[in-house]
N, C-alpha and C. Protein backbone atom coordinates (compact mmCIF):
# COMPACT_ATOMS: atom_id res chain seq x y z
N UNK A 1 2.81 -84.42 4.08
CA UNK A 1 1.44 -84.86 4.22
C UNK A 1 1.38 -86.00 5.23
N UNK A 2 0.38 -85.94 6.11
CA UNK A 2 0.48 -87.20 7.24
C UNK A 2 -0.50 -88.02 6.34
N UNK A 3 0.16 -89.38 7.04
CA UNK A 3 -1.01 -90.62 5.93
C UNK A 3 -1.83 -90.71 7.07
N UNK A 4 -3.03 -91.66 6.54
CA UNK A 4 -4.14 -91.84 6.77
C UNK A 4 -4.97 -92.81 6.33
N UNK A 5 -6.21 -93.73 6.82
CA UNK A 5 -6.75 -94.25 6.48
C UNK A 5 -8.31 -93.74 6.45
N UNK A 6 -8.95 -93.34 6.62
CA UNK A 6 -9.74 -92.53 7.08
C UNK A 6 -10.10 -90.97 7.13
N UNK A 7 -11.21 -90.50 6.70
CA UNK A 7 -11.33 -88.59 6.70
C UNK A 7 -11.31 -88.33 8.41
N UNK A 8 -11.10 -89.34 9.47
CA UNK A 8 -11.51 -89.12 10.59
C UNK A 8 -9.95 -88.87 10.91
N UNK A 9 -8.99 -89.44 10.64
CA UNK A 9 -7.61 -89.00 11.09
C UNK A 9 -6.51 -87.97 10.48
N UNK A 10 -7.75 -86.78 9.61
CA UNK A 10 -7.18 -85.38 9.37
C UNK A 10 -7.86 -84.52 9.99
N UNK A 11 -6.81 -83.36 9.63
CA UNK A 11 -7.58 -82.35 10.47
C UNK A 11 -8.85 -81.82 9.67
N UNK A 12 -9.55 -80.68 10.53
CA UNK A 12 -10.53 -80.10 9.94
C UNK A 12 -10.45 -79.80 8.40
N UNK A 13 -11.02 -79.64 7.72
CA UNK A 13 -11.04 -79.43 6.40
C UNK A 13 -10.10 -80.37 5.06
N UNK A 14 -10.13 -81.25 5.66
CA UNK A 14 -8.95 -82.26 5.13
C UNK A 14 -9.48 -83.34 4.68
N UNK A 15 -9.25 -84.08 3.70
CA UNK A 15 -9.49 -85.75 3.12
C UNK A 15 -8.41 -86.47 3.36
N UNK A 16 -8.96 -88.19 3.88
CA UNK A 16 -7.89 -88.84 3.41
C UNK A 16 -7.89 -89.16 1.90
N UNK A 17 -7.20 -89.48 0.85
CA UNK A 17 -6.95 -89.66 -0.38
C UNK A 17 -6.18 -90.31 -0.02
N UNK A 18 -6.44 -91.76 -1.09
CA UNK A 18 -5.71 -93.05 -1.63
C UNK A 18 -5.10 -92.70 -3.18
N UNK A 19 -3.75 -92.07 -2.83
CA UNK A 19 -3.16 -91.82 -3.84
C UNK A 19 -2.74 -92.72 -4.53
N UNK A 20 -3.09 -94.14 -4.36
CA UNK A 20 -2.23 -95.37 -5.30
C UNK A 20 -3.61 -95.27 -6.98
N UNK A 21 -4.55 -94.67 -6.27
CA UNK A 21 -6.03 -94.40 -7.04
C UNK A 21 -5.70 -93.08 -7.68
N UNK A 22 -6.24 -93.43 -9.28
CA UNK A 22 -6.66 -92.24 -9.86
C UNK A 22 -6.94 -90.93 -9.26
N UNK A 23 -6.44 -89.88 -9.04
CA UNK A 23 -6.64 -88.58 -8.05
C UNK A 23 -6.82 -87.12 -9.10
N UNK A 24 -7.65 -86.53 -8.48
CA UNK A 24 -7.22 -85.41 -8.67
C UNK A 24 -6.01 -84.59 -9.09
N UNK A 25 -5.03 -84.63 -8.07
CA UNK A 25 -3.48 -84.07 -8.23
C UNK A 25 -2.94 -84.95 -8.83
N UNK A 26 -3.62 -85.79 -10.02
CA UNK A 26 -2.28 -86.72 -10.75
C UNK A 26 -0.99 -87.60 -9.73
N UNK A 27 -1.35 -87.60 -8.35
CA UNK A 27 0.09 -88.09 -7.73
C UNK A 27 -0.23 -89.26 -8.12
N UNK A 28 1.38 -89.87 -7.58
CA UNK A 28 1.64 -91.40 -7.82
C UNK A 28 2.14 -91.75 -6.41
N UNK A 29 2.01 -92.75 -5.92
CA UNK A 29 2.98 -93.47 -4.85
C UNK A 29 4.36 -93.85 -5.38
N UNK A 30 5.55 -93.82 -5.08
CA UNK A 30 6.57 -94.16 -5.69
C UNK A 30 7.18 -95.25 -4.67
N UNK A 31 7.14 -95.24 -3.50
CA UNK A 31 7.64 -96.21 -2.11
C UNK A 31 7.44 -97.59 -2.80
N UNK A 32 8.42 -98.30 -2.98
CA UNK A 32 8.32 -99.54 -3.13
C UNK A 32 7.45 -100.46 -1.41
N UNK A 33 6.00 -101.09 -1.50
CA UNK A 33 5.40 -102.03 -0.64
C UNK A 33 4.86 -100.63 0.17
N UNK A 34 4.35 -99.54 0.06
CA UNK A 34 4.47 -98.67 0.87
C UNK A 34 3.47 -99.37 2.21
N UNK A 35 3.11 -99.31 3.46
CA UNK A 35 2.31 -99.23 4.72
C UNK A 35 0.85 -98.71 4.20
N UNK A 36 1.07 -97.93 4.19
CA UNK A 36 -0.15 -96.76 3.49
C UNK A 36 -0.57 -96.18 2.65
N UNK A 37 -1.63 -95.90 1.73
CA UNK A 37 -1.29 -95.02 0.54
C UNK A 37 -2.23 -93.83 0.77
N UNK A 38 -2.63 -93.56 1.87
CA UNK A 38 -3.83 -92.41 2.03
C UNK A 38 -3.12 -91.39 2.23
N UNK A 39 -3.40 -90.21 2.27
CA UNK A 39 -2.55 -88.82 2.78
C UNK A 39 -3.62 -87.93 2.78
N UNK A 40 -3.21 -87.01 4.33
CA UNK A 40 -4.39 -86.06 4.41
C UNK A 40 -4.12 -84.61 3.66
N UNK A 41 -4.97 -84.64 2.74
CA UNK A 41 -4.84 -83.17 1.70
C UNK A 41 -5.92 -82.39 1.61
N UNK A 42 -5.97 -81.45 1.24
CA UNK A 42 -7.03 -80.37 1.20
C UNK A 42 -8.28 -80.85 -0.16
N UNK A 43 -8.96 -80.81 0.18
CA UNK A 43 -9.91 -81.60 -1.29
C UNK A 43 -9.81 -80.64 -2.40
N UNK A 44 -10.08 -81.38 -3.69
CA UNK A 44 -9.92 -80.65 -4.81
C UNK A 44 -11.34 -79.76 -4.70
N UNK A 45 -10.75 -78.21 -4.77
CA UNK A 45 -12.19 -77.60 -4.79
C UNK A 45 -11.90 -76.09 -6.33
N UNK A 46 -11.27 -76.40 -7.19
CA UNK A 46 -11.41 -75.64 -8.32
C UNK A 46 -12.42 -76.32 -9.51
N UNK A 47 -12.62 -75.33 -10.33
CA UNK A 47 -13.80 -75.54 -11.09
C UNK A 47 -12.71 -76.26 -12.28
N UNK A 48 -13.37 -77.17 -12.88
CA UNK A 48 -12.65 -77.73 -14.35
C UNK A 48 -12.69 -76.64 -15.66
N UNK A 49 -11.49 -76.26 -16.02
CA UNK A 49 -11.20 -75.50 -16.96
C UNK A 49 -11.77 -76.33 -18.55
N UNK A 50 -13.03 -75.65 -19.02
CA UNK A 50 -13.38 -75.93 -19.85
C UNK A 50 -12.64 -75.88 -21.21
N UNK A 51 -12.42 -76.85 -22.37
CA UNK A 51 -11.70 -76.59 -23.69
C UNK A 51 -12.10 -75.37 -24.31
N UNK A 52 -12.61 -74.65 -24.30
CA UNK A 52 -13.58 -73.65 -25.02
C UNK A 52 -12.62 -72.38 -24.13
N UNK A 53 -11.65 -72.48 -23.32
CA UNK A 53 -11.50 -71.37 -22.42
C UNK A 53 -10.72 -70.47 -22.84
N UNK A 54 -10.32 -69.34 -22.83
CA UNK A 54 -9.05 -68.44 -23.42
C UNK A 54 -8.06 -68.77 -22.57
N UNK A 55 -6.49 -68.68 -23.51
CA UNK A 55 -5.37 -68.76 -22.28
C UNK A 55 -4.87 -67.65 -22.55
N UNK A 56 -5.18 -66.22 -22.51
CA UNK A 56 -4.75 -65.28 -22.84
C UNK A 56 -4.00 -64.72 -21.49
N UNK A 57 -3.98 -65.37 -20.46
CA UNK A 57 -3.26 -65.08 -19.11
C UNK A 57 -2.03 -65.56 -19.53
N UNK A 58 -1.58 -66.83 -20.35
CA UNK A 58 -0.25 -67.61 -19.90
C UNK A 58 0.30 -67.01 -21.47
N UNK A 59 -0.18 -66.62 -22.65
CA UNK A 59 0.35 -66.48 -23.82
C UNK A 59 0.36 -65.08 -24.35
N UNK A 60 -0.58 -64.12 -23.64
CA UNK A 60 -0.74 -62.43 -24.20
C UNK A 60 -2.37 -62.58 -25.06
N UNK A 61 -2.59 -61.50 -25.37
CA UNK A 61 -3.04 -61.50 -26.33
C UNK A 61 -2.85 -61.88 -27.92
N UNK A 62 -1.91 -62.03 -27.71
CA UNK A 62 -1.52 -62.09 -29.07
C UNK A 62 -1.07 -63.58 -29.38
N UNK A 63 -0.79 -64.27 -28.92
CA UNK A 63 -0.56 -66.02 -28.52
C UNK A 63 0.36 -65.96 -28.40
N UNK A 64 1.08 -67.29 -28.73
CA UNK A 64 2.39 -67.70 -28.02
C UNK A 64 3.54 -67.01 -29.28
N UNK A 65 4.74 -66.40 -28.71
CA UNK A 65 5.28 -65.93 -29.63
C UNK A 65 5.27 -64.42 -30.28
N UNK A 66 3.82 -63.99 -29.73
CA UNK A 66 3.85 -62.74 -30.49
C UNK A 66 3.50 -61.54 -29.74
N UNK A 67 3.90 -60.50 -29.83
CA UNK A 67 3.85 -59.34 -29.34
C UNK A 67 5.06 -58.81 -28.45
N UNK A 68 4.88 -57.99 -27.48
CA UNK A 68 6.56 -57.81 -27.20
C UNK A 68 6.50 -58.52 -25.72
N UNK A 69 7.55 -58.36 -25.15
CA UNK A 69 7.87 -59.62 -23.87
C UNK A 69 8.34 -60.80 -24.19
N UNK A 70 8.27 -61.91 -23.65
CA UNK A 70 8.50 -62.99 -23.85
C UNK A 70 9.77 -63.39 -22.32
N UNK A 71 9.69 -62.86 -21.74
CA UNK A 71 10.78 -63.11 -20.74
C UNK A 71 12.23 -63.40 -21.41
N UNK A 72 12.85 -63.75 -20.53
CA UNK A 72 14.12 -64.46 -20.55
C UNK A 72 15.35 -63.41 -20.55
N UNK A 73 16.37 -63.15 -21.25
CA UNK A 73 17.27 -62.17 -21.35
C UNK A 73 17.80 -62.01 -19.49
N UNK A 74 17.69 -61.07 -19.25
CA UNK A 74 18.08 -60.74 -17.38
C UNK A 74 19.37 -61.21 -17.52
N UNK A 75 19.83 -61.03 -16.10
CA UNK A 75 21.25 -61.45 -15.70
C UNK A 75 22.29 -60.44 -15.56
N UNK A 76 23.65 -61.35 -15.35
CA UNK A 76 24.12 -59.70 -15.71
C UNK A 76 25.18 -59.71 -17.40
N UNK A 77 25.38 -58.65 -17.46
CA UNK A 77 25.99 -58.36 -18.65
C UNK A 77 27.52 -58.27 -18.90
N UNK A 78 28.56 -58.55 -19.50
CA UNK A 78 29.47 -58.60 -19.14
C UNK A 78 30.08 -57.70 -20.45
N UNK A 79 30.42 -56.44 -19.64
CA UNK A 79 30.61 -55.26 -20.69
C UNK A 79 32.53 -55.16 -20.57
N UNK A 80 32.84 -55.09 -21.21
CA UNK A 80 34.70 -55.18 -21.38
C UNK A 80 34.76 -53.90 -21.55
C-alpha cells in the first residue's frame, strides 16, 4: 500500500486512510514512530452483515458439526 496524506495522492478510486484510527479493516500500525499512518486503499464498500443473518454458507445446513463433509482427512495414505 503506498502511504499518503491526502485522497489527492491515490490513485483513482482510492482513499487515503489513517490507519493509526479506528478503520474499517481492523488494521493496526505496528512501526514503532512511524512517518505516516495514511495508506491508499480501496474504500470499504460492502454492506454490514446484519445479526439476524443465516451462516448457512460457512456451516451447511445443518450447522456446525452436522451432516456429512466437514473437510480435513486428504493427503496421502500410507498403505504397507
Amino acid at each position: 500500500m503506498g502511504i499518503c496524506t491526502q485522497d489527492s495522492d491515490c490513485r483513482s478510486g482510492y482513499a487515503c486512510i489513517d490507519m493509526s484510527e479506528e478503520n474499517d479493516w481492523g488494521a493496526s500500525i505496528i512501526q514503532l514512530n512511524p512517518i505516516r499512518t495514511g495508506v491508499c486503499i480501496s474504500p470499504e464498500s460492502a454492506e454490514t452483515i446484519g445479526p439476524d443473518r443465516q451462516n448457512q454458507v460457512c456451516t451447511g445446513a445443518g450447522g456446525a458439526g452436522e451432516g456429512e463433509g466437514g473437510g480435513g482427512g486428504g493427503g496421502a495414505q500410507n498403505n504397507p
